[in-house]
PDB file of N, CA and C in Angstrom:
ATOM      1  N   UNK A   1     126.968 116.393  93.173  1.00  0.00           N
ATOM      2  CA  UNK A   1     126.893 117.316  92.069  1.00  0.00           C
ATOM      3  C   UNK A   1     127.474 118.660  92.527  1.00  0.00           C
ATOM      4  N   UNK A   2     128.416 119.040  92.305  1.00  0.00           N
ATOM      5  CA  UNK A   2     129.244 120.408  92.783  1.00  0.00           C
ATOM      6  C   UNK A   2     128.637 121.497  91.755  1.00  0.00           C
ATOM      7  N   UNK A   3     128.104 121.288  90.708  1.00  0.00           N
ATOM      8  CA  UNK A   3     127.530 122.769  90.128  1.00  0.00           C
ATOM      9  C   UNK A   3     126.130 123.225  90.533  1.00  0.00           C
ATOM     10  N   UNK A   4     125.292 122.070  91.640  1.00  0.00           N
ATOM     11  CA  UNK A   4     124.294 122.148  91.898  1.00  0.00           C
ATOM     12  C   UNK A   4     123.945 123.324  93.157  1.00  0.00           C
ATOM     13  N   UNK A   5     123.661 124.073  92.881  1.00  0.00           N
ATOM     14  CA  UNK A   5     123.703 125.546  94.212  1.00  0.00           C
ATOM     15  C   UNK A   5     122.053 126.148  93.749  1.00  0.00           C
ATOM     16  N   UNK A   6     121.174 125.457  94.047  1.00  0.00           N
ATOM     17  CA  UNK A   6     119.631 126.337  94.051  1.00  0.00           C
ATOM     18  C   UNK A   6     119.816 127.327  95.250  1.00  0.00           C
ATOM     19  N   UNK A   7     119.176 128.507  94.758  1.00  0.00           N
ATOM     20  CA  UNK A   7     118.566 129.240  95.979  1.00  0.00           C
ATOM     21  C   UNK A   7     117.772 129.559  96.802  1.00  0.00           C
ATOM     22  N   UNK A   8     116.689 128.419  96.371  1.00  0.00           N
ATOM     23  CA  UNK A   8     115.461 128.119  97.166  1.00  0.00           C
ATOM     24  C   UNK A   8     116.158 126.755  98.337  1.00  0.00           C
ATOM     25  N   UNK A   9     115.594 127.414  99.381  1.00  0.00           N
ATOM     26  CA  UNK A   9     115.850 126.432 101.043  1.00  0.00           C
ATOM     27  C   UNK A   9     115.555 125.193 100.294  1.00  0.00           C
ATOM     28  N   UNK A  10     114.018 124.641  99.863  1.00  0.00           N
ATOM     29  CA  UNK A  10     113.980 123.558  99.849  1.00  0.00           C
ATOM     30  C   UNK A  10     114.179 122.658  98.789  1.00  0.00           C
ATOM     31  N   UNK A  11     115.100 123.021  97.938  1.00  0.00           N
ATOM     32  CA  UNK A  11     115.940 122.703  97.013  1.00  0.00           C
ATOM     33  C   UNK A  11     117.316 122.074  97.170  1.00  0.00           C
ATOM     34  N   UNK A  12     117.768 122.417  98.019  1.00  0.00           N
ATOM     35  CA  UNK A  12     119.156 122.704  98.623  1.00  0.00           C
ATOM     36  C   UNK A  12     119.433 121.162  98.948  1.00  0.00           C
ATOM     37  N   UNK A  13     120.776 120.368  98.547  1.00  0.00           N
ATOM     38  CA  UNK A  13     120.835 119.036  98.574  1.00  0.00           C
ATOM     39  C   UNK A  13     119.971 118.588  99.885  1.00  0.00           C
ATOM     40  N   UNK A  14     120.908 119.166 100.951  1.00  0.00           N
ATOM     41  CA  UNK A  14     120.420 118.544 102.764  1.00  0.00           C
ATOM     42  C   UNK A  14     118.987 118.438 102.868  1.00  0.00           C
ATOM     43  N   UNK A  15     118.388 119.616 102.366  1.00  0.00           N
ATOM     44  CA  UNK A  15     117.153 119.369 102.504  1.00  0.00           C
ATOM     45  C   UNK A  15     116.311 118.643 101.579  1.00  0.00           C
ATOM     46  N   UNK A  16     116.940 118.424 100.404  1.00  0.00           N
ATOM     47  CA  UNK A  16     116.401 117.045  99.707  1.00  0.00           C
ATOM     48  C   UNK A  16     116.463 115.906 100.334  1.00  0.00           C
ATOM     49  N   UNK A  17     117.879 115.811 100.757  1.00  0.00           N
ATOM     50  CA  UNK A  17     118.307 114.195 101.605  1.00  0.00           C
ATOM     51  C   UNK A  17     116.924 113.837 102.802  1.00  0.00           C
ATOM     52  N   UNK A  18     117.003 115.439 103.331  1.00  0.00           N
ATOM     53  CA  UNK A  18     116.324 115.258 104.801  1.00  0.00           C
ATOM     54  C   UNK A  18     114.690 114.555 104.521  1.00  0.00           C
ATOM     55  N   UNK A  19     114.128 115.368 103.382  1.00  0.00           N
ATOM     56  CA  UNK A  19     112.775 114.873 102.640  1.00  0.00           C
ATOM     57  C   UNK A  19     113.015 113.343 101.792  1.00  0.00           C
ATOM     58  N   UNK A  20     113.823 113.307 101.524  1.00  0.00           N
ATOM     59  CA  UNK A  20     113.403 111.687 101.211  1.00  0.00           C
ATOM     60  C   UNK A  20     113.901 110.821 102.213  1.00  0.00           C
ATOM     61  N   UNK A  21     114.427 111.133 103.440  1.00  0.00           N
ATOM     62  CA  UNK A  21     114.869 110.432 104.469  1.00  0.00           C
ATOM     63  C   UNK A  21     113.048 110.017 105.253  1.00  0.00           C
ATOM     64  N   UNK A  22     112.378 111.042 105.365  1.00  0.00           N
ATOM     65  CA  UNK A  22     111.081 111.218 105.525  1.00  0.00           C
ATOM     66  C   UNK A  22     110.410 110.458 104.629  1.00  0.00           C
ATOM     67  N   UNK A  23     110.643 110.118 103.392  1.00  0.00           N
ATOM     68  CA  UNK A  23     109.623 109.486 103.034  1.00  0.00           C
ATOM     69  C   UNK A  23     109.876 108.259 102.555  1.00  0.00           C
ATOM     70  N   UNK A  24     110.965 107.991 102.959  1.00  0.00           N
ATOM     71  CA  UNK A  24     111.599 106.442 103.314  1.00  0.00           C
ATOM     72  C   UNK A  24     110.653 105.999 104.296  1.00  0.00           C
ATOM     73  N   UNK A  25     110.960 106.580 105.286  1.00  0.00           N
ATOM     74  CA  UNK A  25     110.368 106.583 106.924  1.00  0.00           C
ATOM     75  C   UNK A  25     108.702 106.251 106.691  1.00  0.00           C
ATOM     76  N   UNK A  26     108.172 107.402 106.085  1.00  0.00           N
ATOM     77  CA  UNK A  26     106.847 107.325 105.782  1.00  0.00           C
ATOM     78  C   UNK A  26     106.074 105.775 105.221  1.00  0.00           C
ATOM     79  N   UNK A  27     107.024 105.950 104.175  1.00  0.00           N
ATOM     80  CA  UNK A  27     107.136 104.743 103.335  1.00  0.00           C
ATOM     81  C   UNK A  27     107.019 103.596 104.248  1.00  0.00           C
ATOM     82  N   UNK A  28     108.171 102.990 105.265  1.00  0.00           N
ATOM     83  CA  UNK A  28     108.277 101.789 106.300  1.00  0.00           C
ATOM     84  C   UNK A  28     107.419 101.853 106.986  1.00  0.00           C
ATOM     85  N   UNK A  29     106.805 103.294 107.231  1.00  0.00           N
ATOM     86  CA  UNK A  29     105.356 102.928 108.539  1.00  0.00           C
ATOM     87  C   UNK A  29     104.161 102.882 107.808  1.00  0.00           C
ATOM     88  N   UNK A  30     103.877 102.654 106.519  1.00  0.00           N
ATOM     89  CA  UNK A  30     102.722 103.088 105.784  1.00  0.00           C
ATOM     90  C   UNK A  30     102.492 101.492 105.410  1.00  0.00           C
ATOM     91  N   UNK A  31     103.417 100.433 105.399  1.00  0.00           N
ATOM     92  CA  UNK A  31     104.061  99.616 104.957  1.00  0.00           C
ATOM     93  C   UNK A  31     103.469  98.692 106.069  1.00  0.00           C
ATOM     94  N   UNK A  32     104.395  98.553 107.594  1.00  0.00           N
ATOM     95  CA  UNK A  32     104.004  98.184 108.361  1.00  0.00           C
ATOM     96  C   UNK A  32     102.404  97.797 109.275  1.00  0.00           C
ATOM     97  N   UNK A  33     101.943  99.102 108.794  1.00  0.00           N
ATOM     98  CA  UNK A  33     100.238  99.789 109.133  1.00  0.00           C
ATOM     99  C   UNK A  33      99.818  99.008 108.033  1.00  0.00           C
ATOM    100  N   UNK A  34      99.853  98.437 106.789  1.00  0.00           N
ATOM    101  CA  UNK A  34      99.010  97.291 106.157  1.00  0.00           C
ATOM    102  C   UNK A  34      99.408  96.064 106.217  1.00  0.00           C
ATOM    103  N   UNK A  35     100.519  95.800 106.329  1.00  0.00           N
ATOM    104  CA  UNK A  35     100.561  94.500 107.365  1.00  0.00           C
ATOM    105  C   UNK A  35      99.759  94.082 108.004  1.00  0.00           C
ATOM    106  N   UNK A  36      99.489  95.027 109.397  1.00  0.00           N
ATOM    107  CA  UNK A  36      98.595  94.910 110.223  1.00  0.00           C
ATOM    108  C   UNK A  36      97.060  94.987 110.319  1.00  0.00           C
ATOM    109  N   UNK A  37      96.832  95.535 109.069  1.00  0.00           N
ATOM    110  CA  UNK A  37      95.683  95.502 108.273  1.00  0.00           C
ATOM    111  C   UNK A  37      94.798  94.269 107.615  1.00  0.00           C
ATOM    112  N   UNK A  38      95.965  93.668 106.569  1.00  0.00           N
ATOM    113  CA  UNK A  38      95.829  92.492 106.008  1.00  0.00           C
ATOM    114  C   UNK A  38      95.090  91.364 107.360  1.00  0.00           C
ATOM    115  N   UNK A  39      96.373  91.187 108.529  1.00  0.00           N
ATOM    116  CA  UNK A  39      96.520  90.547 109.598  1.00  0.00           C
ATOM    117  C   UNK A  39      94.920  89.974 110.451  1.00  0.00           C
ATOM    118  N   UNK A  40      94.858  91.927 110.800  1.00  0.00           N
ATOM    119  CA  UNK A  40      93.754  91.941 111.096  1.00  0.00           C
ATOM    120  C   UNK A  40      92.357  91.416 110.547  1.00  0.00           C
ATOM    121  N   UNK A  41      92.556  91.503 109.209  1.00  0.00           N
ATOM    122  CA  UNK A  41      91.051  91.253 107.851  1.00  0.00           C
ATOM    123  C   UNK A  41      91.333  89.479 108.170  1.00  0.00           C
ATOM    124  N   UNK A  42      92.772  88.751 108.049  1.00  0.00           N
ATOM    125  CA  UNK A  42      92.566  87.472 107.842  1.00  0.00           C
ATOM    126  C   UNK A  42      91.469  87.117 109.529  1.00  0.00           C
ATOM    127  N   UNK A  43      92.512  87.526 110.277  1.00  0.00           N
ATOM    128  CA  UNK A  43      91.592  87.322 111.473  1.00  0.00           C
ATOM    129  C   UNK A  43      90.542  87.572 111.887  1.00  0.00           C
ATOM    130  N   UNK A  44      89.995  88.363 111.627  1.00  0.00           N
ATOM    131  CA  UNK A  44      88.498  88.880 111.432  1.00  0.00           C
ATOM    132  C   UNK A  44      87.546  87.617 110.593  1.00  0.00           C
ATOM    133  N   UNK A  45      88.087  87.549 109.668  1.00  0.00           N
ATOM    134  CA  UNK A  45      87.381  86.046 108.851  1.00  0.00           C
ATOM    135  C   UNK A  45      87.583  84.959 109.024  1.00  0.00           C
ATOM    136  N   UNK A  46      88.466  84.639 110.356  1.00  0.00           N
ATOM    137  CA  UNK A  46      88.767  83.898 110.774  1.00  0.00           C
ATOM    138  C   UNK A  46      87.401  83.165 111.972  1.00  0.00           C
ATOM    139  N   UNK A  47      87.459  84.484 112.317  1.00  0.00           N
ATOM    140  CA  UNK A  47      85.935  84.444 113.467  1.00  0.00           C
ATOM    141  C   UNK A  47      85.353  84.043 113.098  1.00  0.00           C
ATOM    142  N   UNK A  48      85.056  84.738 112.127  1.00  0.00           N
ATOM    143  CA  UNK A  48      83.680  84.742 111.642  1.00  0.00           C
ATOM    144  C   UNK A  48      83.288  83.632 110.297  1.00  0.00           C
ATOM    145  N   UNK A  49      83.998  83.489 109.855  1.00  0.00           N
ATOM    146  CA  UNK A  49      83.568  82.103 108.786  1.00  0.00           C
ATOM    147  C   UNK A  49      84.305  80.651 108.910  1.00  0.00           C
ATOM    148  N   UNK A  50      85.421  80.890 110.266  1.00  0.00           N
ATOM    149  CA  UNK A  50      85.912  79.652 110.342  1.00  0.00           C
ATOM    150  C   UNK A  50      85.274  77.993 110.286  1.00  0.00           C
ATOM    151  N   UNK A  51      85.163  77.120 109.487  1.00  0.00           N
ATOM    152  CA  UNK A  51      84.087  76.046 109.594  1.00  0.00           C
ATOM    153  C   UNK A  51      84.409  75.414 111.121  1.00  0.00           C
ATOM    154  N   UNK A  52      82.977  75.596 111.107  1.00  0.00           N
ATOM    155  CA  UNK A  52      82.668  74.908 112.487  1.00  0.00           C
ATOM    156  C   UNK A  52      83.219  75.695 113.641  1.00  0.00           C
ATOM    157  N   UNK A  53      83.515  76.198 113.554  1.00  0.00           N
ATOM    158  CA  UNK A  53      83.839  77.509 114.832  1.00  0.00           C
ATOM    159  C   UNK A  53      83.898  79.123 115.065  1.00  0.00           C
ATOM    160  N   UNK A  54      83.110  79.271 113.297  1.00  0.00           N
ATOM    161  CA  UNK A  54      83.278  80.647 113.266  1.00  0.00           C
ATOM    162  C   UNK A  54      81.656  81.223 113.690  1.00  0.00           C
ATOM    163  N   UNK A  55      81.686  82.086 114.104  1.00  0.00           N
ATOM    164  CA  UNK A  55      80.680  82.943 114.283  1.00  0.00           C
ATOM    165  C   UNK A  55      79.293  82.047 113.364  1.00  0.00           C
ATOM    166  N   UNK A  56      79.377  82.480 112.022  1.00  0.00           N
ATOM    167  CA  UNK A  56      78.479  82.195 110.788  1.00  0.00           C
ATOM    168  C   UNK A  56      77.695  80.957 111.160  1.00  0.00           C
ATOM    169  N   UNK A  57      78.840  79.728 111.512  1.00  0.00           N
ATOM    170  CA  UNK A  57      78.226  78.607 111.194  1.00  0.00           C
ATOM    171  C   UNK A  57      78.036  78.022 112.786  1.00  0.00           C
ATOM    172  N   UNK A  58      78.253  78.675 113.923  1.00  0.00           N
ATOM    173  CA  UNK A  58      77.714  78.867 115.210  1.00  0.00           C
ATOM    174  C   UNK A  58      76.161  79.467 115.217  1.00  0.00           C
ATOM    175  N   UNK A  59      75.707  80.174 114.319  1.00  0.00           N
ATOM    176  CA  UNK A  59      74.355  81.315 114.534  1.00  0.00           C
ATOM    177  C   UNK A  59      73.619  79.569 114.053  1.00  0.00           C
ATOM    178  N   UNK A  60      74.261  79.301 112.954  1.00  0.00           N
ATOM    179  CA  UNK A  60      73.652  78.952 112.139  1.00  0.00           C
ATOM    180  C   UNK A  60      73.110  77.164 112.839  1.00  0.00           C
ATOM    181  N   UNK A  61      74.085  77.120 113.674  1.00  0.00           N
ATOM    182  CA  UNK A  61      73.647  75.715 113.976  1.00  0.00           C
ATOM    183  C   UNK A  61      72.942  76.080 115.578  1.00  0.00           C
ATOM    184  N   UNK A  62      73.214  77.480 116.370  1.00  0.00           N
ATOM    185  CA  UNK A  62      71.963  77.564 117.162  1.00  0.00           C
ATOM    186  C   UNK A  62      70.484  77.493 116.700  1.00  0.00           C
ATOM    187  N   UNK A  63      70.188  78.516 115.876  1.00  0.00           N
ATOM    188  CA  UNK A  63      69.406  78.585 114.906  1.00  0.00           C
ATOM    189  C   UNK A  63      68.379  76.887 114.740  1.00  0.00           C
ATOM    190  N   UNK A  64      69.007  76.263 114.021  1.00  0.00           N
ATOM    191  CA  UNK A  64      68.744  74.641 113.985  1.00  0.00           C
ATOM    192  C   UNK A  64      68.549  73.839 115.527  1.00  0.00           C
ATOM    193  N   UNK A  65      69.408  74.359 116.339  1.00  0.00           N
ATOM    194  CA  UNK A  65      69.020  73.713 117.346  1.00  0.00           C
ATOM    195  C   UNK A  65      67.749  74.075 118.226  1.00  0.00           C
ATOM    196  N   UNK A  66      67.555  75.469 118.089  1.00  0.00           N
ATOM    197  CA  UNK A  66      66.394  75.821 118.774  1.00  0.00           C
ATOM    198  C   UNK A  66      64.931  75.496 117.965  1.00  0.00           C
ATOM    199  N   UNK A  67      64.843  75.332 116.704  1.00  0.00           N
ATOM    200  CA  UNK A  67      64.089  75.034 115.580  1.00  0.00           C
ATOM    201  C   UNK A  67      63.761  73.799 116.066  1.00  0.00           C
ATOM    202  N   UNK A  68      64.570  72.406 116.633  1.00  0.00           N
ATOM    203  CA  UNK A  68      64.877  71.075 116.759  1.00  0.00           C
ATOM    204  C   UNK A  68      63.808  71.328 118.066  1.00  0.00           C
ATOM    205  N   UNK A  69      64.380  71.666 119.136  1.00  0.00           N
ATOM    206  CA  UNK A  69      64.038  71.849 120.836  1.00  0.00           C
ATOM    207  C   UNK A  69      62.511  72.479 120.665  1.00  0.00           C
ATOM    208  N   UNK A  70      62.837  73.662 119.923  1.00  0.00           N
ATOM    209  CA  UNK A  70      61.192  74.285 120.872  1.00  0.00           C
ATOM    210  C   UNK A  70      60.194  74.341 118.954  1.00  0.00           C
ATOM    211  N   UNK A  71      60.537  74.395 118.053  1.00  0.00           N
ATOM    212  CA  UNK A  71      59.667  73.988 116.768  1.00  0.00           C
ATOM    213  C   UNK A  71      59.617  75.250 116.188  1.00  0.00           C
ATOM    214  N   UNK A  72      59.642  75.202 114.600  1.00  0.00           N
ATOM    215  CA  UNK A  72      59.526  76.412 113.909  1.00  0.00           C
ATOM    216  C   UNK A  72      58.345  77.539 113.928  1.00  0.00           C
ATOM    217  N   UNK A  73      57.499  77.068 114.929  1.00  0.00           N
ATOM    218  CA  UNK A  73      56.281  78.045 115.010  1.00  0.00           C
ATOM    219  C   UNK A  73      56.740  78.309 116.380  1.00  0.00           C
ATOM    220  N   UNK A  74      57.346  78.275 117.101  1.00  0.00           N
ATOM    221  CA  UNK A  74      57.673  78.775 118.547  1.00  0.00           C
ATOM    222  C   UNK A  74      57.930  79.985 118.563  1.00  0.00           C
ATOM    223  N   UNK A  75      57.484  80.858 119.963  1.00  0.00           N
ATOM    224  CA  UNK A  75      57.918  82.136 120.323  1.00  0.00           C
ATOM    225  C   UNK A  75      59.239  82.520 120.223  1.00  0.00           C
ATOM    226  N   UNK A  76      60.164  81.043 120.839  1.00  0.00           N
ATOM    227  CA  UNK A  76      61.464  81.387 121.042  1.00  0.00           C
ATOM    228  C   UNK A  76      62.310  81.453 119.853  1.00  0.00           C
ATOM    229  N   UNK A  77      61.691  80.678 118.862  1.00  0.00           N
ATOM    230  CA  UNK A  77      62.454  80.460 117.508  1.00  0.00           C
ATOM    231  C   UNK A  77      62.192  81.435 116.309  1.00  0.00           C
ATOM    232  N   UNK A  78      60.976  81.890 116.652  1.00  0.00           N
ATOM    233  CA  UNK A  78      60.865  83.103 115.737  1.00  0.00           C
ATOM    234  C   UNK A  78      61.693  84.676 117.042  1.00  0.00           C
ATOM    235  N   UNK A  79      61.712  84.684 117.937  1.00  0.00           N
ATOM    236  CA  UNK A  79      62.729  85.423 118.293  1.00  0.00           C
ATOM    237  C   UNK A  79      64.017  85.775 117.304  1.00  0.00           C
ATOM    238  N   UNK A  80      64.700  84.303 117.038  1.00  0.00           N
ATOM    239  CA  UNK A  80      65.789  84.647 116.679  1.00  0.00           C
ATOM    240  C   UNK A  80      66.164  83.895 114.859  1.00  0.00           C
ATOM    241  N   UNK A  81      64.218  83.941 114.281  1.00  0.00           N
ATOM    242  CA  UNK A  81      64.653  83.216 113.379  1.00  0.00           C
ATOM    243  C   UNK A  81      64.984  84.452 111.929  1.00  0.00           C
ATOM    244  N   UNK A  82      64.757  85.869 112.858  1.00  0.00           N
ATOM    245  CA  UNK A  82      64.432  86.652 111.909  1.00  0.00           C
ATOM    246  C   UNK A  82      66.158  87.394 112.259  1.00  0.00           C
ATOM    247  N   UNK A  83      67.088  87.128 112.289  1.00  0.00           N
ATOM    248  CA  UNK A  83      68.135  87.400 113.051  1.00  0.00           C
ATOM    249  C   UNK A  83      69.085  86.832 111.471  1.00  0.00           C
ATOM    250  N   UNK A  84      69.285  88.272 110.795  1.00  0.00           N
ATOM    251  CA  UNK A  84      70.444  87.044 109.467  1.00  0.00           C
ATOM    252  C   UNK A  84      71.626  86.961 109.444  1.00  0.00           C
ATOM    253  N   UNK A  85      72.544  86.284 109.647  1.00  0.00           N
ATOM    254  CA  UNK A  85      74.137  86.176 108.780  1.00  0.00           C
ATOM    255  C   UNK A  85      73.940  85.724 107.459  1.00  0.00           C
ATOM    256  N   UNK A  86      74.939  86.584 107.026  1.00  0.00           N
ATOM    257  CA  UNK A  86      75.120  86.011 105.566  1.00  0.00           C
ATOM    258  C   UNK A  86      76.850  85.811 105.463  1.00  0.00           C
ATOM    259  N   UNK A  87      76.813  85.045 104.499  1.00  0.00           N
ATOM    260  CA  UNK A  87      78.150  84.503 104.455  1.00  0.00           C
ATOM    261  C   UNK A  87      79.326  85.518 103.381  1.00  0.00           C
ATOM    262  N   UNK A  88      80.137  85.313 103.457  1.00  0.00           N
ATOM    263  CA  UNK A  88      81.021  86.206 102.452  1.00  0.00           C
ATOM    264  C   UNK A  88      80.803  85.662 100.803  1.00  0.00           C
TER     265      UNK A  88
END
């Protein structure tokens, strides 16, 4: 645009270019950073609710096993019977 001449600095084409060059930039790392977000959340629920190997259903079958071994009125089983996961 050749009739375009503001007299404010940050008006001025270059420094338009330079600010949306920035928030291109901004943009690709803001972008990237929930990627890694998402990534992280699948894996996280991965731990933890995977069947049969996640966290949840590990408590849950110690839980049963110590109930089995030492009996639901036991010292050791009320230790950890008051102990909750809950599921998503």
């Amino acid at each position: 645009m050749p009739n375009y001449k503001p007299n404010t600095e940050d008006l001025k084409l270059a420094s338009l270019n330079e600010y949306y060059s920035q928030l291109v930039s901004s943009n690709h790392e803001v972008n990237k950073t929930e990627a890694a977000l998402y990534q992280s959340m699948i894996n996280c629920n991965e731990v933890l609710y995977m069947d049969s190997t996640g966290l949840f259903d590990l408590a849950k079958k110690v839980k049963a096993y110590v109930k089995s071994v030492y009996g639901g009125s036991s010292a050791k089983y009320n230790t950890i019977s008051g102990i909750r996961f809950t599921s998503k």
